[in-house]
N, C-alpha and C. Protein backbone atom coordinates (compact mmCIF):
# COMPACT_ATOMS: atom_id res chain seq x y z
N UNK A 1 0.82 -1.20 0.00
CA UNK A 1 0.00 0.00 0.00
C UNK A 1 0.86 1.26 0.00
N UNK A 2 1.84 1.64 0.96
CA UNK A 2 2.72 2.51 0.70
C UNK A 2 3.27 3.33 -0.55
N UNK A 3 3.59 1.62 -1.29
CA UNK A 3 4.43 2.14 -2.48
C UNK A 3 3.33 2.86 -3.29
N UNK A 4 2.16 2.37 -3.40
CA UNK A 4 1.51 3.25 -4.52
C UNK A 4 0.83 4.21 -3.56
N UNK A 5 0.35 4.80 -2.19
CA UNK A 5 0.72 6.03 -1.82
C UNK A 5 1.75 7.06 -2.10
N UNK A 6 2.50 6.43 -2.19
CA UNK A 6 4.10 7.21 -2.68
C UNK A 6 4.39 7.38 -4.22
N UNK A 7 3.86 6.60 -4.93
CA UNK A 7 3.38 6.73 -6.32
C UNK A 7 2.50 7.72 -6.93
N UNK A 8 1.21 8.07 -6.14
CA UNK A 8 0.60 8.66 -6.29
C UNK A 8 0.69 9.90 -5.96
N UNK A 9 1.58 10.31 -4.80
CA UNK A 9 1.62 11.62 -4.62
C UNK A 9 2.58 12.18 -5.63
N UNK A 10 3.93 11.39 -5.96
CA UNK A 10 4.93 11.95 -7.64
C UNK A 10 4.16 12.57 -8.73
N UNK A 11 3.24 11.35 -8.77
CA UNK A 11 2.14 12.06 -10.05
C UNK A 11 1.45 13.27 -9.86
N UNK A 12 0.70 13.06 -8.61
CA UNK A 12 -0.23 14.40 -8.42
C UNK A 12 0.63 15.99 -8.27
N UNK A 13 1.86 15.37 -7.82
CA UNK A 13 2.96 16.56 -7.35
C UNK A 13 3.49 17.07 -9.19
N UNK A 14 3.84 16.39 -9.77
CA UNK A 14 4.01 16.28 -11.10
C UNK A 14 3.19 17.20 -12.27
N UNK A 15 1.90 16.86 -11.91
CA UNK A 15 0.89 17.29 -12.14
C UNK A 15 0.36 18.79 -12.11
N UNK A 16 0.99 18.90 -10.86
CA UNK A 16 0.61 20.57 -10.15
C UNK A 16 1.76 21.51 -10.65
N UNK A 17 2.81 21.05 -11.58
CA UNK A 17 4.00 21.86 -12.02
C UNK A 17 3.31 23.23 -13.23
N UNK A 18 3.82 23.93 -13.50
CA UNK A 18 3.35 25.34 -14.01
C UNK A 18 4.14 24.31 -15.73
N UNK A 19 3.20 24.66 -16.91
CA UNK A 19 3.89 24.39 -18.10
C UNK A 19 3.83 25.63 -19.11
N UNK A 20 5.13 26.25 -19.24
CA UNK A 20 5.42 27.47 -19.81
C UNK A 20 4.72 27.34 -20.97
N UNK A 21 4.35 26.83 -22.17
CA UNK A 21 3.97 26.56 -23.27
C UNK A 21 2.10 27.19 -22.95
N UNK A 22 1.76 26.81 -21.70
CA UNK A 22 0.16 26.83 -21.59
C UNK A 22 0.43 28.89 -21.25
N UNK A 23 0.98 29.07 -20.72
CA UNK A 23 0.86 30.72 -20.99
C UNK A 23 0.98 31.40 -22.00
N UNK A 24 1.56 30.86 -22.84
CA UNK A 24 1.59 31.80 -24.90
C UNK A 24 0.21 31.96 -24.22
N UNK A 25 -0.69 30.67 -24.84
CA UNK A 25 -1.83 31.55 -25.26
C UNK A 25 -2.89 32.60 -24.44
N UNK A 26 -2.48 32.47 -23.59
CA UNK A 26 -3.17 33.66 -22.35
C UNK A 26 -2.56 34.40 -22.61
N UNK A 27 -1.70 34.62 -23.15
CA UNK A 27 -1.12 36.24 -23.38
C UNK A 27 -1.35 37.34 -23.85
N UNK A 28 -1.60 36.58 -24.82
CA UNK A 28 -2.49 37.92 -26.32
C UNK A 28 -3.89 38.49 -24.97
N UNK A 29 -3.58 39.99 -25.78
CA UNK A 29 -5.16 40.42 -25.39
C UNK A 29 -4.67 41.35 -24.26
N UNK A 30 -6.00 42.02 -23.78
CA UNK A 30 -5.60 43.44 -22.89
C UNK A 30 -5.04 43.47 -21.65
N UNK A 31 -4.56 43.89 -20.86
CA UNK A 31 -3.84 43.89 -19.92
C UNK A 31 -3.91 45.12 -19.12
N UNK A 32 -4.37 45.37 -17.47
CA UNK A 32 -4.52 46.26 -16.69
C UNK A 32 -3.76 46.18 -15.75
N UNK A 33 -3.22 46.93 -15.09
CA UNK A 33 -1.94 46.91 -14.12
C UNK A 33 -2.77 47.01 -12.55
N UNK A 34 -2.63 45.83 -11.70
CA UNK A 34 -3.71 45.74 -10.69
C UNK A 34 -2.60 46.08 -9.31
N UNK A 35 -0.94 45.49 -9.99
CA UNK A 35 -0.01 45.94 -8.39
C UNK A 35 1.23 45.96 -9.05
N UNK A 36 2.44 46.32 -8.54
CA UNK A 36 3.58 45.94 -8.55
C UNK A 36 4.37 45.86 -7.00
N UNK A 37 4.70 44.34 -6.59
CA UNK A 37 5.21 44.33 -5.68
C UNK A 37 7.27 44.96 -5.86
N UNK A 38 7.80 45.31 -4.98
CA UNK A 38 9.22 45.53 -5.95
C UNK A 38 10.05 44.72 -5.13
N UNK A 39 11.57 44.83 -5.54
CA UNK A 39 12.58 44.00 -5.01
C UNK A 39 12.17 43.40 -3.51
N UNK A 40 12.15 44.96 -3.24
CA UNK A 40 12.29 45.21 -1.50
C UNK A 40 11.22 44.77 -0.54
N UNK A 41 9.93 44.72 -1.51
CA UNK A 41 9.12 44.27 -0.72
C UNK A 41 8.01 44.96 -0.69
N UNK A 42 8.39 46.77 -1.36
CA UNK A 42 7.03 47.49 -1.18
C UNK A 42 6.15 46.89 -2.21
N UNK A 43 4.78 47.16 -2.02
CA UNK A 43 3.82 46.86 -2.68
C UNK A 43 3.01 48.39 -3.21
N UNK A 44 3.05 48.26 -4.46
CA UNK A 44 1.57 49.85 -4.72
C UNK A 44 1.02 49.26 -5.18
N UNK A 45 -0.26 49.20 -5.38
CA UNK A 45 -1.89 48.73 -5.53
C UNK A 45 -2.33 49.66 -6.55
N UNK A 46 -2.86 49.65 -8.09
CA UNK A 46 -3.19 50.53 -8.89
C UNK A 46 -4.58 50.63 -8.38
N UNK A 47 -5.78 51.44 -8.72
CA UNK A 47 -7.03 51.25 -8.35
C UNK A 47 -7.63 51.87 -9.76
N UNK A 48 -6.56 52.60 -10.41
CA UNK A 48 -7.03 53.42 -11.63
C UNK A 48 -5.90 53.59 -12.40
N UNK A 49 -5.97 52.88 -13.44
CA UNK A 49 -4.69 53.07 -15.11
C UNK A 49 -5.44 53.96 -15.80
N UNK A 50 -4.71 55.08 -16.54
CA UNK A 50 -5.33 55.64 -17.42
C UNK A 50 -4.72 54.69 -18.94
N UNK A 51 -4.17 54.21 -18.52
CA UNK A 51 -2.88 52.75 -19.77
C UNK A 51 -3.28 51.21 -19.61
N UNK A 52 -3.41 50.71 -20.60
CA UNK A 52 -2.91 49.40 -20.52
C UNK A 52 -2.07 48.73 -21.25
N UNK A 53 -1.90 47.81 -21.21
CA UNK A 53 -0.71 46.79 -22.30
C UNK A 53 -1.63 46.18 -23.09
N UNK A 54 -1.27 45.83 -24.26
CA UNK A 54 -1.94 44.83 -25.34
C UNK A 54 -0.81 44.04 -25.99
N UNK A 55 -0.57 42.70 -25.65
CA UNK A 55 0.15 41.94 -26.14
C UNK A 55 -0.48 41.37 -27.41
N UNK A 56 0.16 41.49 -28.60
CA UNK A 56 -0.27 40.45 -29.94
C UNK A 56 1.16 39.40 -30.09
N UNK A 57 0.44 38.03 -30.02
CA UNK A 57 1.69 37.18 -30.07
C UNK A 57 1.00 36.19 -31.61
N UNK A 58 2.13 36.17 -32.32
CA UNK A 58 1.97 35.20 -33.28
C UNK A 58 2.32 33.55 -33.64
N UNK A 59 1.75 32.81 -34.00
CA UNK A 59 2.48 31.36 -33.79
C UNK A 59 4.21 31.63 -33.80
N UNK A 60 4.68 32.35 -34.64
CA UNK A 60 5.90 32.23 -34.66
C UNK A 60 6.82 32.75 -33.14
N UNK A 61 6.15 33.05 -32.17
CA UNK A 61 6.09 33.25 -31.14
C UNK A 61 6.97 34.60 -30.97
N UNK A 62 6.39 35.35 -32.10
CA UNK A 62 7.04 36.77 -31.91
C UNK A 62 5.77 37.62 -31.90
N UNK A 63 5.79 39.14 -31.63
CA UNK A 63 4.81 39.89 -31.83
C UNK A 63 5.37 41.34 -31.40
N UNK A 64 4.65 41.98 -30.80
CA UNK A 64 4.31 43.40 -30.03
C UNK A 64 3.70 43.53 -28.57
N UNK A 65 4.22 44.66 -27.83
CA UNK A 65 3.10 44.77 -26.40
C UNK A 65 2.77 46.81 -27.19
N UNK A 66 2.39 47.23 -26.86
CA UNK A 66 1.23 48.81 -26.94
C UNK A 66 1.08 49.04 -26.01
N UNK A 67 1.24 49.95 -25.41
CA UNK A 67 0.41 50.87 -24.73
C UNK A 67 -0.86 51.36 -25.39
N UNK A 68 -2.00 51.36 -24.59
CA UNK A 68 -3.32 52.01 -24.89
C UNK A 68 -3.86 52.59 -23.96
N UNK A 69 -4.81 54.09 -24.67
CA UNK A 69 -5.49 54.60 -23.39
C UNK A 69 -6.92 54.30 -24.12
N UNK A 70 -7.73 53.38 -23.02
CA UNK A 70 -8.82 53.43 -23.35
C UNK A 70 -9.53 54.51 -23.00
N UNK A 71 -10.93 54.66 -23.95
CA UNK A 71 -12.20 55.53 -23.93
C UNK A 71 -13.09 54.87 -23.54
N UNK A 72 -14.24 55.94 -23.33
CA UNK A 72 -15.41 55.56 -22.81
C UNK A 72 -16.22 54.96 -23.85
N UNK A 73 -15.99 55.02 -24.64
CA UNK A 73 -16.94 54.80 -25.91
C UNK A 73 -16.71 53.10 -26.33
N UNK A 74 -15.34 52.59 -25.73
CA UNK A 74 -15.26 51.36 -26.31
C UNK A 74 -14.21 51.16 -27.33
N UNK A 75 -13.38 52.76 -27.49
CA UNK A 75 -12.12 52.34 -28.88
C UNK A 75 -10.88 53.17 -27.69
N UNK A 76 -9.67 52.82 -28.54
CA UNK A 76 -8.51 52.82 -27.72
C UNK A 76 -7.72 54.41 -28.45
N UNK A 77 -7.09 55.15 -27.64
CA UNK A 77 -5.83 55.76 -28.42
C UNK A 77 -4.75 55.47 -28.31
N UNK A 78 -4.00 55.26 -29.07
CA UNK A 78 -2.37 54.78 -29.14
C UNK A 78 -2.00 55.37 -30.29
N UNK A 79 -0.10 55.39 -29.79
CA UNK A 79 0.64 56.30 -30.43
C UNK A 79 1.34 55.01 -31.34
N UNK A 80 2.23 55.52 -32.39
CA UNK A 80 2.43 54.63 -33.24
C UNK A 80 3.48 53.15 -32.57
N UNK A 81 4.32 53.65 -31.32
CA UNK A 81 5.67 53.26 -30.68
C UNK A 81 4.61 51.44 -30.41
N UNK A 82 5.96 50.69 -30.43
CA UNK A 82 5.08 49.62 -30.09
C UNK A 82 6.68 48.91 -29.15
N UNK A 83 6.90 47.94 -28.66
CA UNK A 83 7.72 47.12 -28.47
C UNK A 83 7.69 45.62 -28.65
N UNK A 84 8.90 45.50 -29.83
CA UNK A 84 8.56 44.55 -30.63
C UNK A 84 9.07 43.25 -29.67
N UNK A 85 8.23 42.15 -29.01
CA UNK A 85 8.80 40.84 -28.27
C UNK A 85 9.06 39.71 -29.28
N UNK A 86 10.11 39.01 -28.45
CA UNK A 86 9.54 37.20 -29.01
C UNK A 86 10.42 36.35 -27.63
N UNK A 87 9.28 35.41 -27.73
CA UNK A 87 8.82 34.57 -26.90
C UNK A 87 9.46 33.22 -26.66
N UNK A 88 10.48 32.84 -25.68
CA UNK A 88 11.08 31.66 -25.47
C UNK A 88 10.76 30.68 -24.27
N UNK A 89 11.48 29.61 -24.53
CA UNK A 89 10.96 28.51 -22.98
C UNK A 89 12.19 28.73 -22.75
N UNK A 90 12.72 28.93 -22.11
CA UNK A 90 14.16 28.77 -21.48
C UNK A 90 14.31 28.35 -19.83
N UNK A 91 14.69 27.22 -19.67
CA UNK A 91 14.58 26.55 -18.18
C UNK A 91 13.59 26.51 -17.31
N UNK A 92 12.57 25.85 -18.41
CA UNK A 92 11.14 25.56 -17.59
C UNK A 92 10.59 27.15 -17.32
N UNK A 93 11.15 28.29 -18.00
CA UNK A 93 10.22 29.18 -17.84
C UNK A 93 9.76 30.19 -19.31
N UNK A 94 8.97 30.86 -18.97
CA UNK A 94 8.73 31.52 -20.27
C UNK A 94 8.87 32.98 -20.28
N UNK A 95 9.75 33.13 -21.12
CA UNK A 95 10.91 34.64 -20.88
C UNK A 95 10.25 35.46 -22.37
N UNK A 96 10.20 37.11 -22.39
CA UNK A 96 9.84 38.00 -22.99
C UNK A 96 10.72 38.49 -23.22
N UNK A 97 11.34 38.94 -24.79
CA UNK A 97 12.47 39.50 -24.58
C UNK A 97 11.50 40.79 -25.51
N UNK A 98 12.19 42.12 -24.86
CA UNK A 98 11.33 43.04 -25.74
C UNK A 98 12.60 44.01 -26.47
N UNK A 99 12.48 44.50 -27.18
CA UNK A 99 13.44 45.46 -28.25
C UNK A 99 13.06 46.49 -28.74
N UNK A 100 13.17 47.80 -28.45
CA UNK A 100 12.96 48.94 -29.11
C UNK A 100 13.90 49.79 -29.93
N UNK A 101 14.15 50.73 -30.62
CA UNK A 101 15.09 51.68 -31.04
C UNK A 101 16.56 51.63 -30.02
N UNK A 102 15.85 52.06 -28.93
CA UNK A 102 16.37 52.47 -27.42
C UNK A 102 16.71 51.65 -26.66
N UNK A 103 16.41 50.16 -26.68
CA UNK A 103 16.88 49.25 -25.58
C UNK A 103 16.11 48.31 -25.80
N UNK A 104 16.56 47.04 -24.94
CA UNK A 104 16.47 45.68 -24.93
C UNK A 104 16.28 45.30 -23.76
N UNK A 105 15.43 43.89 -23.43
CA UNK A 105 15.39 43.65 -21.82
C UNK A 105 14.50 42.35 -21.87
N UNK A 106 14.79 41.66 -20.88
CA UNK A 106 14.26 40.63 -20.73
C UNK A 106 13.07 40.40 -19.60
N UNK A 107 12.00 39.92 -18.97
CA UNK A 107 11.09 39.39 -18.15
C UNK A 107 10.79 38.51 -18.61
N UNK A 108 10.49 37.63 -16.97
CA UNK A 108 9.97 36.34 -17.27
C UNK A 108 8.18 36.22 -16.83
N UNK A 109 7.59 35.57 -17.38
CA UNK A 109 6.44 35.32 -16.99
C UNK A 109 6.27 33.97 -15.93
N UNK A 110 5.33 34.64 -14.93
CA UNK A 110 5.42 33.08 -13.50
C UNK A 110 4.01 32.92 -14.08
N UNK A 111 2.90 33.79 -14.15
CA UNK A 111 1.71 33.15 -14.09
C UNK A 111 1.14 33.95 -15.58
N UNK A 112 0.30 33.16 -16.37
CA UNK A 112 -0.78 33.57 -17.56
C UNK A 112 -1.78 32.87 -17.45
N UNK A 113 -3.20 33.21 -17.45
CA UNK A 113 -4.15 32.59 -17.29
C UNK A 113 -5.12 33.36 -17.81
N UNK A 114 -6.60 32.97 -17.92
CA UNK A 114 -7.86 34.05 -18.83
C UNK A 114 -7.37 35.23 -17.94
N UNK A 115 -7.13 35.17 -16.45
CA UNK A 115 -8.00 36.01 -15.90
C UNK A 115 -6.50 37.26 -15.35
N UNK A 116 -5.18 36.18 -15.02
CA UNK A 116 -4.23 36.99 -14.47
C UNK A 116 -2.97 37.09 -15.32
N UNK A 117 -1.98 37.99 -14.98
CA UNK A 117 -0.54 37.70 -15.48
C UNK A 117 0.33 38.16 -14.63
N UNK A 118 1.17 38.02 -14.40
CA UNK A 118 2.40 38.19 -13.08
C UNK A 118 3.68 37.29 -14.08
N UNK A 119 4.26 38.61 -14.28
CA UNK A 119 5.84 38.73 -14.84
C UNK A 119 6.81 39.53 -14.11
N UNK A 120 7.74 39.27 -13.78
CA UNK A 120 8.76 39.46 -13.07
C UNK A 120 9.80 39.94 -14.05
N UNK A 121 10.47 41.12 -13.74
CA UNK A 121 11.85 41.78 -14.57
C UNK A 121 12.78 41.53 -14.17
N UNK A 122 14.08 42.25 -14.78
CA UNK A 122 15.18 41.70 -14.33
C UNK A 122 15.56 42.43 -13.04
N UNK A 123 14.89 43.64 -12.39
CA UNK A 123 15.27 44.27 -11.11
C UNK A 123 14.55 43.16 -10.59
N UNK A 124 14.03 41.98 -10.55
CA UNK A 124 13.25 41.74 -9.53
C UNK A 124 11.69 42.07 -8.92
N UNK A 125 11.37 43.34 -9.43
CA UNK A 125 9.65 43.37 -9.41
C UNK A 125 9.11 42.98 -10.57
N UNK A 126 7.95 42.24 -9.17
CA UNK A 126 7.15 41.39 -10.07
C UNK A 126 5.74 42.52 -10.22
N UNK A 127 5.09 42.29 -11.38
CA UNK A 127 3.84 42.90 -12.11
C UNK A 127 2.64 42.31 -12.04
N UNK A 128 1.38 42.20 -11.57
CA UNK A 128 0.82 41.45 -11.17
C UNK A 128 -0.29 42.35 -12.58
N UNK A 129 -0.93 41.67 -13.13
CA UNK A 129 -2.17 42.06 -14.14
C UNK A 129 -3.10 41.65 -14.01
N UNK A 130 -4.53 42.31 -14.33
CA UNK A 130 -5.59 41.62 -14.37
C UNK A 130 -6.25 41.99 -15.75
N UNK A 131 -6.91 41.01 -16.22
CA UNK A 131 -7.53 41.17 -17.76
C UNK A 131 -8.68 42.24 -17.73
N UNK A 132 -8.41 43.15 -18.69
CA UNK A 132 -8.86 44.24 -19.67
C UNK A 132 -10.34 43.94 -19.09
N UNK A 133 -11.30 44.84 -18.91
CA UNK A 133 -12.49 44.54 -19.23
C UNK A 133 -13.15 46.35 -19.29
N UNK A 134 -13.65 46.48 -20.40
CA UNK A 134 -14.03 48.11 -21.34
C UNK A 134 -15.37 48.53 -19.97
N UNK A 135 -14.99 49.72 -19.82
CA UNK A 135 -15.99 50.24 -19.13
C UNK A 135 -16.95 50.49 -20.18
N UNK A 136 -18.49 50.15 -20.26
CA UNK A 136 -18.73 50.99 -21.17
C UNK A 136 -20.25 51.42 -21.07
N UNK A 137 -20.30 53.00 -21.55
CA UNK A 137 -21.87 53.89 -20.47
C UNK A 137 -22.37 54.15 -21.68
N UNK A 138 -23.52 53.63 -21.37
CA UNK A 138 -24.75 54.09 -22.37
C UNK A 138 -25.32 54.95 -22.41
């Protein structure tokens, strides 16, 4: 009896591991900034973005993130600037490398899901997101 107690918990433990590949596709799509905890430990709590992020990722596992300011109406303004990413597994994790005119930089992503995202930079703060949802008044 033991042994397959002990069997069974490998699997279930196994099981519960994070698989970088299942966050691509949670990625694409809007993005609201809900905290950033930092190195040190402080925490700020957004309650109001006038910005969000919009990641477009393509099979080839490259794309863009945007800045957008949404409206009330339901459409976005953005400026032309984009930052161009592409997307790797590198040691069981899934790393963003982004590239502009101006600079280069890497974050990794810990969590993608419908609802959250939490990516971590190279200072060490982590970004905690919650998915886009349009205010919108009739």
């Amino acid at each position: 009896m033991r042994p397959f107690l002990f069997l069974s918990l490998i699997l279930l433990c196994s099981n519960c591991a994070k698989n970088p590949d299942d966050y691509i596709e949670s990625l694409n799509g809007y993005w609201e900034i809900e905290s950033v905890t930092l190195a040190n430990g402080t925490e700020r709590t957004y309650t109001f973005n006038e910005t969000i992020d919009y990641f477009s990722i393509s099979d080839s596992l490259k794309g863009f993130r945007k800045k957008l300011k949404p409206n009330f109406n339901g459409t976005y303004e953005t400026s032309q600037d984009a930052e161009i990413i592409t997307l790797k597994i590198e040691n069981d994790s899934l790393n963003i490398y982004y590239k502009t005119p101006f600079d280069a930089w890497k974050e990794t992503v810990l969590l993608a899901n419908k609802n959250q995202l939490k990516i971590i930079n190279q200072n060490k703060d982590v970004f905690l997101y919650k998915r886009f949802t349009p205010i919108k008044i009739d």
